[in-house]
Protein backbone atom coordinates (compact mmCIF):
# COMPACT_ATOMS: atom_id res chain seq x y z
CA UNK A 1 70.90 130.50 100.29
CA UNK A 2 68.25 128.31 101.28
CA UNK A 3 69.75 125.01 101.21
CA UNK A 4 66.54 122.90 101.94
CA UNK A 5 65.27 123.69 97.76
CA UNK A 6 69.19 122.39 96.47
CA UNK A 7 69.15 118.62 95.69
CA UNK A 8 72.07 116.53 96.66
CA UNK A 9 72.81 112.99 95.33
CA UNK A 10 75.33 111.06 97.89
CA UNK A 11 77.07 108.35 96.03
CA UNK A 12 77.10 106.13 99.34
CA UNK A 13 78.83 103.26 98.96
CA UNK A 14 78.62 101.20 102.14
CA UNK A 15 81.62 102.88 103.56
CA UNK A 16 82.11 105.20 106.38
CA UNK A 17 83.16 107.96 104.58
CA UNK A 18 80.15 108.77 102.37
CA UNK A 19 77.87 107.59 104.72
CA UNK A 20 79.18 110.67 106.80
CA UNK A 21 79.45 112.85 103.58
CA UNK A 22 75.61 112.05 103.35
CA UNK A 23 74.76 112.44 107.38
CA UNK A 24 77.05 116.10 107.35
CA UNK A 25 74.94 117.23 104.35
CA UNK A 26 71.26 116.25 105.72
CA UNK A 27 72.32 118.34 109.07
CA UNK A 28 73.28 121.17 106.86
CA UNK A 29 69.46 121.27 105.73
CA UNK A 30 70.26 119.77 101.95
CA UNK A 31 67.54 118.40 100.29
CA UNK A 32 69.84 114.69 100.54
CA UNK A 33 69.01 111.28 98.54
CA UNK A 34 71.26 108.09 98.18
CA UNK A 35 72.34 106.52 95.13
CA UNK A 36 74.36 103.00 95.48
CA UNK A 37 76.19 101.84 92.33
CA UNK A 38 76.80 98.67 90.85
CA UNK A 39 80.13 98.29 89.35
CA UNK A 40 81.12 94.85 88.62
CA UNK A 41 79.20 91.66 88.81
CA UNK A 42 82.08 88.89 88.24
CA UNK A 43 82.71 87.66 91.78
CA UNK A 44 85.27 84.86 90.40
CA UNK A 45 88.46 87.31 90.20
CA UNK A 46 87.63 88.98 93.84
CA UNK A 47 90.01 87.09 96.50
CA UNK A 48 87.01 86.76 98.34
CA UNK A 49 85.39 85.18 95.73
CA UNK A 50 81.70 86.67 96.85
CA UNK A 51 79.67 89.12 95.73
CA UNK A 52 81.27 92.11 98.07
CA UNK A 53 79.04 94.99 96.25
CA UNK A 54 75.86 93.16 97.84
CA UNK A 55 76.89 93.68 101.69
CA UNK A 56 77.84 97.08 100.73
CA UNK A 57 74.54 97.85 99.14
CA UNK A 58 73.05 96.25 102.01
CA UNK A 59 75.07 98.36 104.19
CA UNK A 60 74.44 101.44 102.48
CA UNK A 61 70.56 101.01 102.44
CA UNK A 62 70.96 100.89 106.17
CA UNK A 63 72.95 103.96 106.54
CA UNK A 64 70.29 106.00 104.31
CA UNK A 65 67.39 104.86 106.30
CA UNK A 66 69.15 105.87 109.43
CA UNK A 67 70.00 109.05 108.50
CA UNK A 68 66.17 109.26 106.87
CA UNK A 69 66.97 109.89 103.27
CA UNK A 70 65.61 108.05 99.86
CA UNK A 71 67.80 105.49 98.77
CA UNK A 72 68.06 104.41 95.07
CA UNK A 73 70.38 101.93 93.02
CA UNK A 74 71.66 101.73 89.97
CA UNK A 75 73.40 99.57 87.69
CA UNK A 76 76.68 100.77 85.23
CA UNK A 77 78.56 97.27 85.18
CA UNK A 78 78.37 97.87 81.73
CA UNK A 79 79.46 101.58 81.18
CA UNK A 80 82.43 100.32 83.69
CA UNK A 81 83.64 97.76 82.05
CA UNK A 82 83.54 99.59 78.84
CA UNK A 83 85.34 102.78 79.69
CA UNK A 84 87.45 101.16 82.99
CA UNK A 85 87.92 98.03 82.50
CA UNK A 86 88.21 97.49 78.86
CA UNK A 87 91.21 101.01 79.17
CA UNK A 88 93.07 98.53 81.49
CA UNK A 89 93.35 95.72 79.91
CA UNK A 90 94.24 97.94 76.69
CA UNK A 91 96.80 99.28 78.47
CA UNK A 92 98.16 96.48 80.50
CA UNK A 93 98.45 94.38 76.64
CA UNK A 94 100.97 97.42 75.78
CA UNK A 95 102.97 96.92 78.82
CA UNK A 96 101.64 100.56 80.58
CA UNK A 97 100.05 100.41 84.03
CA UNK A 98 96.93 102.62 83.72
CA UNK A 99 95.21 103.25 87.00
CA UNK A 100 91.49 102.30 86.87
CA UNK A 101 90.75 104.66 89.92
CA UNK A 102 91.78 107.60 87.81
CA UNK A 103 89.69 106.59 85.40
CA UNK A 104 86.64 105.67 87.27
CA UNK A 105 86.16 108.94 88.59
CA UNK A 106 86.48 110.79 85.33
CA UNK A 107 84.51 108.24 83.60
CA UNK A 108 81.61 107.21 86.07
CA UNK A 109 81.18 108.61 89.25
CA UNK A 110 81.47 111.91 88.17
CA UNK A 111 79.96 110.94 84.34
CA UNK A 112 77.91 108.04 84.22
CA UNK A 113 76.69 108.05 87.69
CA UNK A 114 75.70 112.06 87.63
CA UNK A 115 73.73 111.40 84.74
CA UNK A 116 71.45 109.24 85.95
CA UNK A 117 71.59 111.64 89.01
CA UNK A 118 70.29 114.31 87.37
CA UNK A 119 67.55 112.40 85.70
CA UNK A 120 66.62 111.65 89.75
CA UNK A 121 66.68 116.25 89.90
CA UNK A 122 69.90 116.11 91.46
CA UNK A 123 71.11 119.59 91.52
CA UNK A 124 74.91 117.86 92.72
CA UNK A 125 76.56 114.70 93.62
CA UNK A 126 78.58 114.20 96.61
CA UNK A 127 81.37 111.72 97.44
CA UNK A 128 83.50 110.90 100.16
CA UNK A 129 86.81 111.63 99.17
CA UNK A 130 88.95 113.75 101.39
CA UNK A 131 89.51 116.88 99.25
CA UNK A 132 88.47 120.35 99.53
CA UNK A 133 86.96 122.33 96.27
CA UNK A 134 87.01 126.16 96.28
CA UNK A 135 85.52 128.78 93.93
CA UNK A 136 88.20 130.98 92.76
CA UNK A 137 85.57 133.64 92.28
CA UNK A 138 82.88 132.40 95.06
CA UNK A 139 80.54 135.69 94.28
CA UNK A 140 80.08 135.37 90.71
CA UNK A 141 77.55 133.26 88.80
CA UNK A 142 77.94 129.64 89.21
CA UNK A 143 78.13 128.97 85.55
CA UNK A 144 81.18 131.68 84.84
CA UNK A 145 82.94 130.47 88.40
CA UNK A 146 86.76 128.88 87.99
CA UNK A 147 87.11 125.92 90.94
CA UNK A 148 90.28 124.43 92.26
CA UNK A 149 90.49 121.34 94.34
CA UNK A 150 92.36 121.35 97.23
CA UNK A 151 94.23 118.71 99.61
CA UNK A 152 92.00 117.09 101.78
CA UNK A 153 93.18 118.31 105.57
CA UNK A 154 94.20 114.86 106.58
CA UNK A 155 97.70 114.22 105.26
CA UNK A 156 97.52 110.35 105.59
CA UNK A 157 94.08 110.26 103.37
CA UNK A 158 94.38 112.86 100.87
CA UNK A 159 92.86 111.71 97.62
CA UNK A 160 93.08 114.46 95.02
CA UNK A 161 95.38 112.42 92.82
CA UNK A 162 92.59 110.38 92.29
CA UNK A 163 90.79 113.60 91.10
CA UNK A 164 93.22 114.46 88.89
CA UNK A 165 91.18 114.15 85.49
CA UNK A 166 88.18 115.62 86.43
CA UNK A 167 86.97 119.01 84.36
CA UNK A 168 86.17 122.19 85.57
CA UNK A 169 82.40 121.33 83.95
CA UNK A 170 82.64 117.90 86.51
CA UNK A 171 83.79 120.04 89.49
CA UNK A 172 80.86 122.97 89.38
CA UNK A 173 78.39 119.95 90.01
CA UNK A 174 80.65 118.17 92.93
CA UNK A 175 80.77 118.28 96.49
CA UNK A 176 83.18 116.90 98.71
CA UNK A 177 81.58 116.82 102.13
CA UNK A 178 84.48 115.45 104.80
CA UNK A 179 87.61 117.17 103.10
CA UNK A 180 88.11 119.34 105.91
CA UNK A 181 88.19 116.38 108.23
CA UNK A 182 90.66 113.80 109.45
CA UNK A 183 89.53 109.94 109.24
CA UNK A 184 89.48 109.74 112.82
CA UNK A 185 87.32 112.57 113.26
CA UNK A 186 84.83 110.95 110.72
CA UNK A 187 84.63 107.80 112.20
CA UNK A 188 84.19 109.47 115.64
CA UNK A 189 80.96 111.34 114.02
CA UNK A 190 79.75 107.97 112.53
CA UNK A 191 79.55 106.41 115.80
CA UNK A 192 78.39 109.38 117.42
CA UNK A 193 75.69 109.18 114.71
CA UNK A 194 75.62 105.44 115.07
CA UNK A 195 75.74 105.34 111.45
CA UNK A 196 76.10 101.18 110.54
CA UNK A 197 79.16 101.68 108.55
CA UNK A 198 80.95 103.08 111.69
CA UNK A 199 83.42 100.07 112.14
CA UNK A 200 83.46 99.15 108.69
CA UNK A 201 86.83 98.57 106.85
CA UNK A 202 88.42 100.49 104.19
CA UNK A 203 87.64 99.55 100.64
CA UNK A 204 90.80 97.91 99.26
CA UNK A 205 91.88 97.00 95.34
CA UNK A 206 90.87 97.75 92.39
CA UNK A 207 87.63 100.51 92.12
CA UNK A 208 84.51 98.68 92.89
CA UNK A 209 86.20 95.24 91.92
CA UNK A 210 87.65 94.54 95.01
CA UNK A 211 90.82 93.20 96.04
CA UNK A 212 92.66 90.95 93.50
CA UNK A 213 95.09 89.01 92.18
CA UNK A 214 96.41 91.21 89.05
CA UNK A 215 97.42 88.46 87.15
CA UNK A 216 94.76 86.56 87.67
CA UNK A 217 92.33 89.91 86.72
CA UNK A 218 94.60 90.29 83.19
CA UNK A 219 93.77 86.50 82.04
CA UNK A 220 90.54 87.16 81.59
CA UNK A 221 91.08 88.77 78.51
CA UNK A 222 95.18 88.71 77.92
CA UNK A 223 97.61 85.60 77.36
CA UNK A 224 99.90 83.90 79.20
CA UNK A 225 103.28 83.60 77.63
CA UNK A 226 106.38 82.29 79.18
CA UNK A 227 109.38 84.14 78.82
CA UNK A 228 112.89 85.32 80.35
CA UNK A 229 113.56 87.36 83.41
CA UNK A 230 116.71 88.88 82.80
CA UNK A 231 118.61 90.42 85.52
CA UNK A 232 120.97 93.63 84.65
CA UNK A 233 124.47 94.53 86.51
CA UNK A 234 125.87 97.43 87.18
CA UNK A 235 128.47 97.05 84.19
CA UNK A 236 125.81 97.36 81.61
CA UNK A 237 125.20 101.05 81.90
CA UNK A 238 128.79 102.08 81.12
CA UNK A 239 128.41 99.81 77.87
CA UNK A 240 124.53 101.87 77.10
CA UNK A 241 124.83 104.72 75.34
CA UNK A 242 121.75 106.60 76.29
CA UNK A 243 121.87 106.32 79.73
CA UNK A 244 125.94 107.59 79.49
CA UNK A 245 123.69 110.55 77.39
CA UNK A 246 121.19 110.74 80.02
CA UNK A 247 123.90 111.57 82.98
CA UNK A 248 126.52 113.59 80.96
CA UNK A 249 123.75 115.72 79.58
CA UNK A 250 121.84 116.12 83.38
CA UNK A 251 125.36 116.87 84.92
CA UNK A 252 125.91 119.41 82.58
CA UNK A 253 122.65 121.04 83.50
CA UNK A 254 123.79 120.98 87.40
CA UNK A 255 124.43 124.48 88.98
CA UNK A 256 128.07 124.90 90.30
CA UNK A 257 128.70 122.83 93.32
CA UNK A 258 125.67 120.74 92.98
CA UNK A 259 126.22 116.80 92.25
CA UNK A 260 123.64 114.43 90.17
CA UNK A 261 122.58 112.15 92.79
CA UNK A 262 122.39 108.94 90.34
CA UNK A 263 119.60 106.95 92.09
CA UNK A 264 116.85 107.61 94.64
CA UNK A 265 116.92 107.82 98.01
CA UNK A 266 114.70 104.81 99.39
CA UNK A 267 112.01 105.52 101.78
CA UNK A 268 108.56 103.66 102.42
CA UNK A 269 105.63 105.39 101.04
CA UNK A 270 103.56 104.93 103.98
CA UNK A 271 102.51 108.32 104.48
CA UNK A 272 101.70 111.15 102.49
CA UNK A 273 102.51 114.62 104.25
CA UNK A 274 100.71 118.26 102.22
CA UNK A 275 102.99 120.54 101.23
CA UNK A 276 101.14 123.38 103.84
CA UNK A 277 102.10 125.90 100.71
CA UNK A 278 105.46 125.12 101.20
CA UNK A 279 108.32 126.87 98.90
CA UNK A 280 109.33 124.43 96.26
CA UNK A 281 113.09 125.40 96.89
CA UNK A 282 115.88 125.98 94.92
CA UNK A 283 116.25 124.02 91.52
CA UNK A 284 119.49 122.47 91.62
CA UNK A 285 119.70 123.06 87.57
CA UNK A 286 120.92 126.43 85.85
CA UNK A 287 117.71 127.90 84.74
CA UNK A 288 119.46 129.21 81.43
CA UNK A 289 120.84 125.57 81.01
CA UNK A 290 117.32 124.24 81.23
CA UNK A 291 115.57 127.05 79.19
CA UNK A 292 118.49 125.90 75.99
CA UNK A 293 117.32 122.19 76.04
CA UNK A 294 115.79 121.65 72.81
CA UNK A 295 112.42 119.72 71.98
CA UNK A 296 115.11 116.93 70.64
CA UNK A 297 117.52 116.72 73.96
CA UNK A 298 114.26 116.62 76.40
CA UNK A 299 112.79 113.60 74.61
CA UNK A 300 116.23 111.82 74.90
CA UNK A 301 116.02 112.91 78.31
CA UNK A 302 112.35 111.64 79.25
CA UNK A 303 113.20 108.30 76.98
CA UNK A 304 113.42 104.95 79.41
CA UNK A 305 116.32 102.81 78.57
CA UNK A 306 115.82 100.06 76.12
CA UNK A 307 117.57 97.48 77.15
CA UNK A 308 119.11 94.93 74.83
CA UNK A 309 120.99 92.45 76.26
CA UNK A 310 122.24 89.37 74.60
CA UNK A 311 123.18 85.38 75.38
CA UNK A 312 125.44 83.06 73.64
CA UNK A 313 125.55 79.50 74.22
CA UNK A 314 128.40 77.09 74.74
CA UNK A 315 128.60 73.54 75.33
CA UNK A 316 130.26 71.56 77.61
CA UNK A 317 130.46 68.05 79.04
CA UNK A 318 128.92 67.21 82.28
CA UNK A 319 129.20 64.24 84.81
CA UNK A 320 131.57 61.04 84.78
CA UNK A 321 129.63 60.39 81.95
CA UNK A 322 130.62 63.42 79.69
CA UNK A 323 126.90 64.41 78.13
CA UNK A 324 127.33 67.14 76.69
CA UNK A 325 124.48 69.49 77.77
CA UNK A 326 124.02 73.65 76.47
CA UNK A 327 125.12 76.65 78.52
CA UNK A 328 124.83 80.73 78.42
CA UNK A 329 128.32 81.82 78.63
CA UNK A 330 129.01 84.49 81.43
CA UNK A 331 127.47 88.12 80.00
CA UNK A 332 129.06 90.68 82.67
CA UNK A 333 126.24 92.94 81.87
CA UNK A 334 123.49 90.61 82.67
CA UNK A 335 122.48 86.95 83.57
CA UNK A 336 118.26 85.19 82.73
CA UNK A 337 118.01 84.13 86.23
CA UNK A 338 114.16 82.98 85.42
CA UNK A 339 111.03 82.34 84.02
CA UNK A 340 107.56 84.34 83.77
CA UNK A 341 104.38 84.16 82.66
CA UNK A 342 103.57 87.36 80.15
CA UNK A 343 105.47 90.40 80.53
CA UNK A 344 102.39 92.29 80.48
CA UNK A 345 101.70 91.42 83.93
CA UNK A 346 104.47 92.90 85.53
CA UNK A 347 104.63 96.73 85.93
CA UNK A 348 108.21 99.04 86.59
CA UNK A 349 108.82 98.86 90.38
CA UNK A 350 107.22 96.00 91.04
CA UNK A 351 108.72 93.49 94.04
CA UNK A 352 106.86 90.92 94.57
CA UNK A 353 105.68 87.81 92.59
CA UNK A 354 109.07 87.40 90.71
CA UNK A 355 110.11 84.10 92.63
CA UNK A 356 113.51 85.00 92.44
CA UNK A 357 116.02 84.15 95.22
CA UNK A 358 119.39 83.60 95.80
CA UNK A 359 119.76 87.60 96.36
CA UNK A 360 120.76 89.24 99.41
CA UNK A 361 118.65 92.52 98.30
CA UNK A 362 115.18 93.55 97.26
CA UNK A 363 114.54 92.60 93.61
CA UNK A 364 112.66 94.73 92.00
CA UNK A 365 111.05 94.61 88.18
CA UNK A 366 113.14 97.86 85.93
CA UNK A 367 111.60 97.42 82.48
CA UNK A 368 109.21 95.55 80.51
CA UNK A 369 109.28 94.43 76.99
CA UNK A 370 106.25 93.09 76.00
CA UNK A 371 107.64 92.51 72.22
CA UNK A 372 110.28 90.54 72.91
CA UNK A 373 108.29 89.18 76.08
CA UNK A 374 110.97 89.87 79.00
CA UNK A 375 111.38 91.35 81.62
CA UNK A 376 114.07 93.08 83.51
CA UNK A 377 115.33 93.86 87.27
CA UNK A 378 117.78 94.82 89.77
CA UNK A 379 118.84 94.42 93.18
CA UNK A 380 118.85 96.67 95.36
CA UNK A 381 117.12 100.20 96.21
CA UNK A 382 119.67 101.87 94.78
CA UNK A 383 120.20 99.73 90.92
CA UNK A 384 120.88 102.43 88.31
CA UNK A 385 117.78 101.37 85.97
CA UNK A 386 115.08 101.60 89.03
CA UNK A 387 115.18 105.40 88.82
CA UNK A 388 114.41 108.11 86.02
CA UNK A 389 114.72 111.58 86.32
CA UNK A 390 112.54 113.05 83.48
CA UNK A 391 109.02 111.88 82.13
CA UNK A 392 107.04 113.39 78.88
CA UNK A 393 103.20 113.61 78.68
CA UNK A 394 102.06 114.21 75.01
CA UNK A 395 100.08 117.22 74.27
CA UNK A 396 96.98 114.85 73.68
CA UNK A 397 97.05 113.31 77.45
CA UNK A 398 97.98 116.97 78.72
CA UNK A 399 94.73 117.56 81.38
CA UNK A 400 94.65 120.97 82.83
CA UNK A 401 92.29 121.32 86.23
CA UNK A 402 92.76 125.18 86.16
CA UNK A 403 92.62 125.78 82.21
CA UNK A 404 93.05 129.45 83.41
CA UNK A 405 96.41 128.72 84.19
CA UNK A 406 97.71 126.28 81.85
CA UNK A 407 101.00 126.28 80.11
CA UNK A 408 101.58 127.51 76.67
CA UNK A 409 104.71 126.10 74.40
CA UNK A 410 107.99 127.56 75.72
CA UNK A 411 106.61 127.86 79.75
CA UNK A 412 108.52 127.05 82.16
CA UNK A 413 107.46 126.35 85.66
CA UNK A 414 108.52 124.83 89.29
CA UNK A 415 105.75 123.02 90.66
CA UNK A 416 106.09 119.72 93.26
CA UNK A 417 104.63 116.24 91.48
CA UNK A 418 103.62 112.78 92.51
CA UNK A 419 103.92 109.72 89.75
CA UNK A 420 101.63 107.61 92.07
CA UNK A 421 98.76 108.37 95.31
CA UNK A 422 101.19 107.45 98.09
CA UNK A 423 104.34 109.40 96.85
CA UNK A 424 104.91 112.66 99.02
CA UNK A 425 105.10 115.39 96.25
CA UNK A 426 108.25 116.15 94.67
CA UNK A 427 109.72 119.28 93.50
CA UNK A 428 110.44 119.57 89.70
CA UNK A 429 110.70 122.05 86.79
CA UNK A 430 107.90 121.43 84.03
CA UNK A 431 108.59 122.56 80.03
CA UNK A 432 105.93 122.51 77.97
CA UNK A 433 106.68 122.29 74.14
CA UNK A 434 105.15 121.74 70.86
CA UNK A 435 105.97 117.66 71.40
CA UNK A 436 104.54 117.41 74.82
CA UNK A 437 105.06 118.49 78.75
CA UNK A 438 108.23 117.35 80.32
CA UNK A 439 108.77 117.09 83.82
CA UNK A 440 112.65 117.31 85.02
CA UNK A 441 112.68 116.35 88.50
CA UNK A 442 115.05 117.73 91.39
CA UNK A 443 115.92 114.00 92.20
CA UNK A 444 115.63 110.93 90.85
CA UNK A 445 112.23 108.58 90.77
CA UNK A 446 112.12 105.56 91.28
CA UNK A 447 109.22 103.02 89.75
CA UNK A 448 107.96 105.95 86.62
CA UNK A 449 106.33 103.48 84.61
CA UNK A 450 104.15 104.41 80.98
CA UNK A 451 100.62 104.30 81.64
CA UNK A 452 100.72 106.16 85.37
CA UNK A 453 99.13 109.90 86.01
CA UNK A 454 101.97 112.45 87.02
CA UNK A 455 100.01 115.59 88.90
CA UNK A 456 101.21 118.69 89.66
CA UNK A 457 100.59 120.89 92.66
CA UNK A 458 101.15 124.91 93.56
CA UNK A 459 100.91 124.60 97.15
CA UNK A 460 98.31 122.90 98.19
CA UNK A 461 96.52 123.04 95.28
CA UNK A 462 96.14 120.14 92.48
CA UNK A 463 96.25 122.30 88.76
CA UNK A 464 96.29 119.12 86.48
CA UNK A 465 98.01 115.62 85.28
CA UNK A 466 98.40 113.43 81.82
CA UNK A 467 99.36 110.13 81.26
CA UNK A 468 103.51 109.54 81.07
């Protein structure tokens, strides 16, 4: 294959990584260009507040005529805040927590941008994401060939989840340059190259926004309401019917000798570690047990508690004076312990920004009502409504990267799944039904929130997600 006639476009953002993406492919004899995207334009939600896509295209424009290849730019503000931007706030209003970075590759770098690629003769577009993409039939023609992507080799930068939407149509046209390499390999062949982007800093935040303030982001287009943080004790899930349901119904399923370990085990998600093609292990369900749960019983079973949690008043007289002022009366299942400003804004697992004190624990947000404009949390790691153990994605958000191998209604299958890009993968049994794919984990999770991507692996291998 002579390399030198196939056109690569390197979507080189200012950052180390595609800058090397684009220096490895011009010393494999590719026929390389650059392409630097414009994203966003509104500098006044940034925490920076400046205009950070500028110093990266100036950045970029430095790496290309270093490594001696055409650089171009381009500008999709618009299609991004259509088809990114415009999904988030969508979802965010509904009380889900999409994840723009998700969307942004399925909608624009691997869309929008190779479009206008192509127009340029691009024969494929090249990022920097660590990932590895393989042809499952590497000798047969290009346009019949199945691909599968493929942890990236370094376990602390993998970034297939963020890949988790793309098509097999997306993939036949993508390269992924560095996914055999660990970061600090690539920045040791960026300085070795003295590539200007060698020292530069990681991109952080939202995709091509930038770092900042969530809240802040969401008033641009969605309303601040007050309304009640309510805080939920332990007594209120005896008193909740589902949730008794819920952990009857998952005992029942247990294998003998096996307990149901109520809440998750805490540990930062610091680091992600591959599986290496690990086995998935033993479920800790009866596999008859599971295969009898109806369409009916696994809904219950993926359904997050509602929670609905009332406060009288009382009145009293305070002071030597005796006004009489208005009181909640103690509620042993719960207590408002204070104020917020749009329940929208707030997302399942979330710890900070709550400005609550007077707790010897971690507070952390467990539900979200955007109706009735509350919110709800628990102390503690370990509170009974911080964890979930099964999530449904309906048959319309049900994405399949290997469509060879996809599911048909009354599969079932043991694959390991992450909710979220920093969560080491988890084992769990997936049935797919007429109403949607379930996903029964081994343990608890903690933080499953609507709105998220939940992906599923086979090794080391990433075979599709949908939307919980």
């Amino acid at each position: 294959m002579d390399k030198s006639k196939i056109k690569v476009c390197v979507g080189l953002s200012g950052g180390v990584d595609s800058s090397v993406a684009a220096y490895l492919l011009k010393q494999e004899g590719y026929d390389v260009f650059a392409m630097f995207m414009q994203n966003w334009d509104n500098a006044d939600v940034t925490l920076h507040g400046d205009c950070e896509w500028e110093e990266d295209r100036f950045v970029a424009e430095m790496v290309a005529r270093k490594i001696g290849i055409p650089f171009y730019y381009v500008n999709l503000a618009a299609q991004y805040r259509q088809r990114v931007v415009d999904y988030m706030f969508d979802e965010y209003a509904k009380g889900r927590t999409p994840n723009p970075d998700v969307l942004c590759n399925r909608e624009i770098k691997f869309d929008a941008f190779w479009e206008v690629a192509r127009k340029y003769g691009a024969d494929y577009v090249a990022t920097g994401h660590y990932c590895r993409k393989e042809s499952v039939m590497p000798d047969s023609d290009r346009a019949s060939r199945v691909y599968r992507i493929l942890e990236g080799t370094d376990p602390n930068k993998d970034q297939t989840y963020f890949l988790c939407q793309l098509s097999q149509e997306q993939l036949a046209t993508a390269l992924f340059p560095i996914g055999h390499l660990t970061k600090p390999e690539v920045r040791r062949i960026a300085k070795e190259a003295d590539l200007p982007s060698a020292e530069k800093k990681d991109s952080q935040g939202i995709c091509f926004v930038g770092k900042v303030d969530l809240p802040t982001f969401l008033k641009q287009k969605l309303t601040s309401v007050e309304g009640d943080v309510v805080e939920v004790f332990d007594p209120y899930y005896a008193t909740d019917p589902l949730y008794q349901w819920q952990q009857e119904t998952l005992t029942g399923l247990l294998k003998e000798g096996q307990t149901l370990e109520r809440t998750v085990r805490y540990a930062p998600e610091e680091k992600v570690l591959t599986t290496d093609g690990q086995p998935l292990g033993e479920s800790p369900y009866r596999a008859d047990a599971v295969a009898a749960l109806t369409d009916e019983a696994l809904q219950k079973l993926a359904t997050p508690l509602h929670y609905a949690i009332t406060f009288e008043t009382e009145t009293y007289r305070s002071g030597k004076h005796h006004i009489k002022k208005t009181r909640y009366k103690e509620n042993p299942c719960g207590r408002i312990v204070g104020r917020h400003e749009g329940a929208q804004f707030y997302t399942i697992g979330q710890r900070k920004g709550l400005g609550i004190g007077g707790h010897s624990e971690p507070v952390f947000v467990i539900a979200t009502d955007t109706e009735a404009n509350r919110i709800y949390v628990g102390e503690g790691h370990h509170h009974k409504g911080l964890s979930r153990f099964c999530l449904r994605v309906a048959p319309e958000e049900i994405h399949w990267i290997r469509t060879d191998l996809a599911m048909k209604p009354g599969e079932i299958r043991r694959y390991r799944v992450r909710i979220r890009y920093r969560q080491p993968l988890q084992s769990a049994t997936l049935l797919m039904k007429e109403s949607g794919l379930y996903i029964l984990f081994d343990q608890p999770q903690r933080g499953i929130s609507p709105g998220q991507f939940a992906v599923w692996y086979e090794g080391q291998e990433m075979l599709g997600s949908g939307v919980i």
